[in-house]
Protein backbone atom coordinates (compact mmCIF):
# COMPACT_ATOMS: atom_id res chain seq x y z
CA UNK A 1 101.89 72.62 63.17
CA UNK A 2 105.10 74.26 64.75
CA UNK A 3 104.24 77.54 62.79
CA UNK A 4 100.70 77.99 63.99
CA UNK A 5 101.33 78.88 67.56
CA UNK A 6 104.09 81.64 66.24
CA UNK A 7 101.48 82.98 63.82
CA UNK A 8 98.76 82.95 66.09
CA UNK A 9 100.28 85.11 68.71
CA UNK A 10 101.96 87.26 66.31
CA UNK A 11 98.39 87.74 64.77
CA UNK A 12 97.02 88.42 68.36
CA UNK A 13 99.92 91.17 69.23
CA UNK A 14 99.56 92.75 66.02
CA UNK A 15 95.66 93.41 66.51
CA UNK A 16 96.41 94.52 70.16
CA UNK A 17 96.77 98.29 69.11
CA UNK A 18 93.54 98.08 66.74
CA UNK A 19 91.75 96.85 70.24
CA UNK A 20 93.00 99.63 72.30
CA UNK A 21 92.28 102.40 69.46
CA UNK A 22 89.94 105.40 70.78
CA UNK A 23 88.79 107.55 68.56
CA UNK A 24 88.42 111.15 69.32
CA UNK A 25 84.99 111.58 71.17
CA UNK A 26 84.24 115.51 69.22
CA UNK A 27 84.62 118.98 69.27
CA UNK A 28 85.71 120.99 72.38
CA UNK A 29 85.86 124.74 72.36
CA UNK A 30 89.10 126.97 73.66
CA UNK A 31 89.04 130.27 74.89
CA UNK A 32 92.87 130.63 74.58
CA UNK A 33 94.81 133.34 72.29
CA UNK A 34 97.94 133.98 71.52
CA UNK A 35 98.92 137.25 69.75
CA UNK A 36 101.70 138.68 68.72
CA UNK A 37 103.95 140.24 71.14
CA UNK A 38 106.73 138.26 72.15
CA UNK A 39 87.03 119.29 54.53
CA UNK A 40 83.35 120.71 54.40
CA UNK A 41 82.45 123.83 55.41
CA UNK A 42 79.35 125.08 57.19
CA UNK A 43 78.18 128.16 58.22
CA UNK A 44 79.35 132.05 57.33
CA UNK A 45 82.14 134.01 58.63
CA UNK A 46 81.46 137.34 60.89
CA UNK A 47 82.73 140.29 62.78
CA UNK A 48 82.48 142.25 65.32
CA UNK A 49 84.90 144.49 67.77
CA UNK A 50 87.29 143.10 70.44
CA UNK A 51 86.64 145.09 73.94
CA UNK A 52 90.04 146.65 72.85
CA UNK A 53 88.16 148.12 69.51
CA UNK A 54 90.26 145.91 67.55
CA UNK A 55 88.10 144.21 64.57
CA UNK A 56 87.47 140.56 65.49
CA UNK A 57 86.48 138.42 62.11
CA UNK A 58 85.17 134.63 62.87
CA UNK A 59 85.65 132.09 60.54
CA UNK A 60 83.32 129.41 59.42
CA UNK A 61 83.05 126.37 60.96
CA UNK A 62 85.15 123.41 59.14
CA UNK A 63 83.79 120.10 59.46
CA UNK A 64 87.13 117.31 59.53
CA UNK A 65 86.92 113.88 60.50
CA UNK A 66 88.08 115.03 63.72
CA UNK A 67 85.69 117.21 64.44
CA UNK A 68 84.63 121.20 63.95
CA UNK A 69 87.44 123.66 63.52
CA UNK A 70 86.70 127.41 63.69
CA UNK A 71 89.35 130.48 64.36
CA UNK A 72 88.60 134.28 65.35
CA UNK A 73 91.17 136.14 63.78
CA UNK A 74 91.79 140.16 65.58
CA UNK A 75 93.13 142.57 63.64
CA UNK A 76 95.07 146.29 64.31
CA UNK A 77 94.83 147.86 60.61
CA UNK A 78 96.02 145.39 58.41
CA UNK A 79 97.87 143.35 60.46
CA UNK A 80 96.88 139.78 62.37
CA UNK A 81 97.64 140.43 66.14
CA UNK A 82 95.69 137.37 67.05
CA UNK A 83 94.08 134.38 66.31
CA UNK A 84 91.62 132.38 68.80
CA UNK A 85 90.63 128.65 68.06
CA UNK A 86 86.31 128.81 68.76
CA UNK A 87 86.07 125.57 67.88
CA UNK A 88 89.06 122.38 68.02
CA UNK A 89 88.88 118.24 67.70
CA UNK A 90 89.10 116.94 71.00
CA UNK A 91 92.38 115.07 70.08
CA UNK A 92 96.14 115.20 71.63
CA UNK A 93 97.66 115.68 68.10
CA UNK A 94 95.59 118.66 67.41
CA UNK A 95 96.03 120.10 70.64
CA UNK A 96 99.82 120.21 70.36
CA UNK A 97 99.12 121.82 66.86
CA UNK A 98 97.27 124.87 67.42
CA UNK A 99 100.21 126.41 69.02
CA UNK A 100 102.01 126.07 65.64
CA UNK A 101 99.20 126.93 63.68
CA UNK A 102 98.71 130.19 65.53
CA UNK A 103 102.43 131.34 65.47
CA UNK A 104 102.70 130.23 61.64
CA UNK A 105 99.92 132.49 60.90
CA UNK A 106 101.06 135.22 62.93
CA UNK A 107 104.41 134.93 61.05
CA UNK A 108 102.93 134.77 57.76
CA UNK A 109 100.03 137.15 57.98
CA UNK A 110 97.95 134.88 55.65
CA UNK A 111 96.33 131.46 55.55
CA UNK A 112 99.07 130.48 53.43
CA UNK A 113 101.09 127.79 56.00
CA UNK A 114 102.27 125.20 56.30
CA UNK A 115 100.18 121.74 58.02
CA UNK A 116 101.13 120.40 61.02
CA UNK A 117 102.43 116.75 60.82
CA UNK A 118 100.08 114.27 62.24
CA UNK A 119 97.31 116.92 62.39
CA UNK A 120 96.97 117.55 58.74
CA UNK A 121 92.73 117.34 58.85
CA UNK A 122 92.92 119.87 61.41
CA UNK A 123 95.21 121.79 60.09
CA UNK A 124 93.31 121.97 56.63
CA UNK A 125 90.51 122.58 58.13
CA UNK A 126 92.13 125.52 60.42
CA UNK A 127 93.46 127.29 56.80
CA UNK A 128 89.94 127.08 55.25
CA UNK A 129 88.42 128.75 58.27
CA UNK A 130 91.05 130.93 58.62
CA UNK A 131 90.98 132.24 54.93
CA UNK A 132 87.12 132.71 55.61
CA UNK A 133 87.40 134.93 58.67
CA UNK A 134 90.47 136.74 56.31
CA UNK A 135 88.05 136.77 53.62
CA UNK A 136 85.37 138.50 55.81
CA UNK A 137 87.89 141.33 56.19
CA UNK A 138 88.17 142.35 53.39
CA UNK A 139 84.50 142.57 52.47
């Protein structure tokens, strides 16, 4: 009988964190860029020209867990100057990845990167649409 009282409110503060869990509540859309100077998939990817005349390639839109991921890649000739997130989770973790996203793929000039820790749905989900919009480049 001495342990139950122990266990009891070690079981209670243990399920305190399950309790106050929120799930992500969807998709929000960004209209943020960043370019270069200093799970199931749904849809097709497209183009069309920046007001710039730069070609602009959208990806398709990645269904995660999270919720939808989509990037709009611009290009100057062959090379990634840009890359636009259409389509995010609303979530803190994947908010503080797209930043590294972008810059990876900047860096790389490919969908070949590396995840984010912590956001790796979103982050697969960000390669697969990127490779897409890539994709839709070279067709």
């Amino acid at each position: 009988m001495k342990r139950a009282l122990p266990v009891l409110v070690l079981s209670v503060a243990g399920l305190i964190p399950v309790w106050r869990y929120a799930p992500s509540t969807g998709t929000t859309s960004t209209t943020e860029a960043v370019s270069t100077p200093p799970a199931s998939s749904s849809g097709s990817s497209s183009s069309s020209t920046s007001a710039s005349g730069s070609p602009v390639f959208t990806g398709t839109t990645v269904t995660t867990e999270k919720g939808d991921v989509q990037v709009q890649v611009t290009y100057d000739g062959d090379k990634i100057t840009a890359v636009k997130m259409l389509k995010q989770p609303n979530h803190p973790q994947t908010t503080a990845a797209v930043p590294k996203l972008i810059a990876e793929t900047l860096t790389a000039q490919s969908a070949d990167i590396d995840a984010v820790s912590g956001a790796t749905l979103t982050s697969d989900g960000y390669k697969e649409s990127l490779q897409a919009a890539i994709d839709a480049k070279g067709a």
